[in-house]
Protein backbone atom coordinates (compact mmCIF):
# COMPACT_ATOMS: atom_id res chain seq x y z
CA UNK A 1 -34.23 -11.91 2.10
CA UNK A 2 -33.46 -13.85 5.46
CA UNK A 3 -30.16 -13.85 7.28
CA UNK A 4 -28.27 -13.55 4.17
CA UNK A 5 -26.03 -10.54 3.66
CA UNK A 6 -25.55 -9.17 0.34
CA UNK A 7 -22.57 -6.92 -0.29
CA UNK A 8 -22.43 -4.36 -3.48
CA UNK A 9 -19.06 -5.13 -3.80
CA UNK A 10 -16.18 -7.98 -4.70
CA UNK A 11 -15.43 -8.68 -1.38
CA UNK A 12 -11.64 -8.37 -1.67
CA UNK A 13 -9.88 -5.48 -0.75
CA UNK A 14 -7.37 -3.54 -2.84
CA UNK A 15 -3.77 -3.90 -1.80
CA UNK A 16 -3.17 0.00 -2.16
CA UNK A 17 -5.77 1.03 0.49
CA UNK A 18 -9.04 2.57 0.20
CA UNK A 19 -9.91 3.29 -3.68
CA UNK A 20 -11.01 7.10 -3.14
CA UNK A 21 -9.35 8.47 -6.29
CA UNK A 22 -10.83 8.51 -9.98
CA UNK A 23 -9.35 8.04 -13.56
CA UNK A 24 -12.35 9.44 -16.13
CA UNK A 25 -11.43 7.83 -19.32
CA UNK A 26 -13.48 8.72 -22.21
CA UNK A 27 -13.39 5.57 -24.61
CA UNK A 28 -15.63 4.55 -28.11
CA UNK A 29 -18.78 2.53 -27.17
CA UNK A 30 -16.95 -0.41 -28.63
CA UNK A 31 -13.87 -0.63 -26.39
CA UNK A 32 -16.68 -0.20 -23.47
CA UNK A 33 -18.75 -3.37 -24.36
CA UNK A 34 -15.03 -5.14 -24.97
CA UNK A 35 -14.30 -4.25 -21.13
CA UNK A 36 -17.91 -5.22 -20.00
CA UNK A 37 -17.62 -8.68 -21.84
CA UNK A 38 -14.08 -9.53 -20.09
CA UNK A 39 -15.02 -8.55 -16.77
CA UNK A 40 -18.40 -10.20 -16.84
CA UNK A 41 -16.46 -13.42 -18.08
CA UNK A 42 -13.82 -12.75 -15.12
CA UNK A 43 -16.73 -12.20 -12.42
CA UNK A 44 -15.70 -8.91 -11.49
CA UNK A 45 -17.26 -5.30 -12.10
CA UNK A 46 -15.95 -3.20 -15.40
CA UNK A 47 -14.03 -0.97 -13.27
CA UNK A 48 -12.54 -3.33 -10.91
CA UNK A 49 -11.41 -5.13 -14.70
CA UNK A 50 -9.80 -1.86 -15.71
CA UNK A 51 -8.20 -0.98 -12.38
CA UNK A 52 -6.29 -4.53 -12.72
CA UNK A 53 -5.58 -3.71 -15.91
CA UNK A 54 -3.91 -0.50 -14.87
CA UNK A 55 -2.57 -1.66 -11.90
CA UNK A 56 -0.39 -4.84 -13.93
CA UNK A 57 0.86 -2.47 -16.78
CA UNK A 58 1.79 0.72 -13.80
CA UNK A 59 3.60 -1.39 -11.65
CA UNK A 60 4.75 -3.18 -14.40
CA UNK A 61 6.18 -0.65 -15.83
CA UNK A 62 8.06 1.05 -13.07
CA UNK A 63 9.32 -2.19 -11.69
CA UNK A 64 11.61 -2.41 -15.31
CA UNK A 65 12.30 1.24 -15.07
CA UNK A 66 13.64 0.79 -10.97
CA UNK A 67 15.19 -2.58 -12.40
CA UNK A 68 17.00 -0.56 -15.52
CA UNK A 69 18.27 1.91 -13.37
CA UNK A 70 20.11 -0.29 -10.99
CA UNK A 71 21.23 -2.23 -13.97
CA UNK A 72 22.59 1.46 -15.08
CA UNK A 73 24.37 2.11 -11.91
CA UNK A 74 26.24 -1.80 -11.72
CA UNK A 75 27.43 -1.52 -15.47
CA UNK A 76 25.45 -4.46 -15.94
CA UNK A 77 22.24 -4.48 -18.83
CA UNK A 78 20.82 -7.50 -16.99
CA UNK A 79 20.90 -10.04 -14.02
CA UNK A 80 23.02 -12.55 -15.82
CA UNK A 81 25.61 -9.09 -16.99
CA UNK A 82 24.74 -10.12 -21.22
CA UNK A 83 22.01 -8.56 -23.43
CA UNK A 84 21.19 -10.40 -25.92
CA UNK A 85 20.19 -8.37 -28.70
């Protein structure tokens, strides 16, 4: 193998700290291969794919719900004070 290292993992390390926790999904065998084939065409492993995934829609999500509820306390639906609707 010579001098070069091989690491089991990406190489890139998680913003929220060491990934110690688990999230046992059970899914149909097609969803599965679905996840496989995007991460293998992103490079990445299937559950570093679906952490990403969780991570976007999570944060996501509670970023509009902190954003709504300051909205809710200025009297104001959005930044520019209209909601267009």
């Amino acid at each position: 193998m010579g001098d070069t290292t091989r690491l089991s993992r990406s190489g890139r390390t998680p913003d929220g700290g060491t990934l110690t926790r688990r999230i046992d999904v059970p899914v149909s065998e097609e969803l599965e291969s679905e996840v496989i084939a995007l991460a293998t065409i992103n490079g990445i492993s299937k559950a570093e794919w679906v952490r990403n995934l969780l991570e976007r829609v999570v944060h996501g999500e509670l970023f509009m719900l902190r954003r709504l509820s300051r909205s809710g306390r200025t009297g104001q639906s959005d930044e520019s004070g209209s909601n267009p609707r």
